[in-house]
N, C-alpha and C. Protein backbone atom coordinates (compact mmCIF):
# COMPACT_ATOMS: atom_id res chain seq x y z
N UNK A 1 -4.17 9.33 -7.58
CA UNK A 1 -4.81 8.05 -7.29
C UNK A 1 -5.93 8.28 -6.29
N UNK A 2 -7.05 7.64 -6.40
CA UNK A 2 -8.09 7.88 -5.41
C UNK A 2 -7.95 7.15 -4.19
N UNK A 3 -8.08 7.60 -3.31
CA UNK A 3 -8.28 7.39 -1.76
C UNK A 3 -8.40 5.70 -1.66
N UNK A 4 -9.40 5.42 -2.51
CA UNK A 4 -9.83 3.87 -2.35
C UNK A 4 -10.12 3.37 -4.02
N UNK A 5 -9.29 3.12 -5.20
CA UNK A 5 -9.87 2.46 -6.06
C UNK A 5 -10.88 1.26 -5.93
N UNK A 6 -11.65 1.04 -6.93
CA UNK A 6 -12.77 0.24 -6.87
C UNK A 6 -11.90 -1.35 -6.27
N UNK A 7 -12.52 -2.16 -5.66
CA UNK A 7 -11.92 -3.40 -5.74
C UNK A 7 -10.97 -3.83 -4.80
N UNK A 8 -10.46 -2.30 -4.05
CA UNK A 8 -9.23 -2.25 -3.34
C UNK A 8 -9.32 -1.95 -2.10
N UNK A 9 -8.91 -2.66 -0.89
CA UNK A 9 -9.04 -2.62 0.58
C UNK A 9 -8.14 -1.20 1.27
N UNK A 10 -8.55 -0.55 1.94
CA UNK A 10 -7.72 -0.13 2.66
C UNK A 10 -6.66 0.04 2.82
N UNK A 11 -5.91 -1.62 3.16
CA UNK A 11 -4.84 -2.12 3.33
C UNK A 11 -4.20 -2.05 1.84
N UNK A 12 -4.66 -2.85 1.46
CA UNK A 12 -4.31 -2.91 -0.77
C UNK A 12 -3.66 -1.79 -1.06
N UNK A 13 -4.42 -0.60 -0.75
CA UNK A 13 -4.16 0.62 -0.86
C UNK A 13 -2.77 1.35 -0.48
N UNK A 14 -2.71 1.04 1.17
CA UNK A 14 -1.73 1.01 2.04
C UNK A 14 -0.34 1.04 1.56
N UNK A 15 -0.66 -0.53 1.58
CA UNK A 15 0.46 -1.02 0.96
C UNK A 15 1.02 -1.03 -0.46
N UNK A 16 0.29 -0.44 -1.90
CA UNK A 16 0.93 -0.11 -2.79
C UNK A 16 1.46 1.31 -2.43
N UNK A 17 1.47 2.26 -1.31
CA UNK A 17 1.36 3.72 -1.51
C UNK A 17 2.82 3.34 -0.65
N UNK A 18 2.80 2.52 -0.06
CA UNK A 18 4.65 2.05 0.66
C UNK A 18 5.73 1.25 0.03
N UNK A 19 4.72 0.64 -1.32
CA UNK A 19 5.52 -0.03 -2.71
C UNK A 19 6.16 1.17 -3.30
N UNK A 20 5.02 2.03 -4.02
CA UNK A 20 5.57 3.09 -4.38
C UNK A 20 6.73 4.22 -3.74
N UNK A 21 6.51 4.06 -2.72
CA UNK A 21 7.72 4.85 -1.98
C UNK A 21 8.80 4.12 -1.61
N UNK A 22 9.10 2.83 -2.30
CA UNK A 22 10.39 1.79 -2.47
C UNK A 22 10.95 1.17 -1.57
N UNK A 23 9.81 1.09 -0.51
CA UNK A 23 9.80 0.37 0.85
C UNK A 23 10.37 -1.32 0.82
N UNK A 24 11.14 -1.90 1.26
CA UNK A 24 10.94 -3.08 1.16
C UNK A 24 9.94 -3.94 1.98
N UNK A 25 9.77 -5.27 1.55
CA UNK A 25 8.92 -6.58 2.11
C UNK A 25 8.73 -6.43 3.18
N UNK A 26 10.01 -6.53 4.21
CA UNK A 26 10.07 -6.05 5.76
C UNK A 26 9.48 -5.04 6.33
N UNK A 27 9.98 -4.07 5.35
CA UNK A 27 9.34 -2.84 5.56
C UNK A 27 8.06 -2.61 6.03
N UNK A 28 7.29 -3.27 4.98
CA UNK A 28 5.81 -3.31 4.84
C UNK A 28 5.24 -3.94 5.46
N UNK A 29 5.88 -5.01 6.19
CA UNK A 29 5.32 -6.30 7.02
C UNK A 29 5.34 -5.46 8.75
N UNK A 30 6.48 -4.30 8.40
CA UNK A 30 6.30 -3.64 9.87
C UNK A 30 5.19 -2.71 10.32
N UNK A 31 4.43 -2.27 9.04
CA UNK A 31 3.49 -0.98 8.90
C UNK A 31 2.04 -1.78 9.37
């Protein structure tokens, strides 16, 4: 996956790469 797909923030980014690693809601709300 690239660093920054088109369209996609930083954060966007971030946070699918802590989806993918099966993080929960909380989880992610702590990062």
């Amino acid at each position: 996956m690239p660093a920054h797909p088109d369209g996609l923030t930083k954060r966007e980014v971030q946070v699918l790469n802590i989806v993918a690693d099966g993080k929960t809601s909380q989880e992610i709300a702590e990062y």
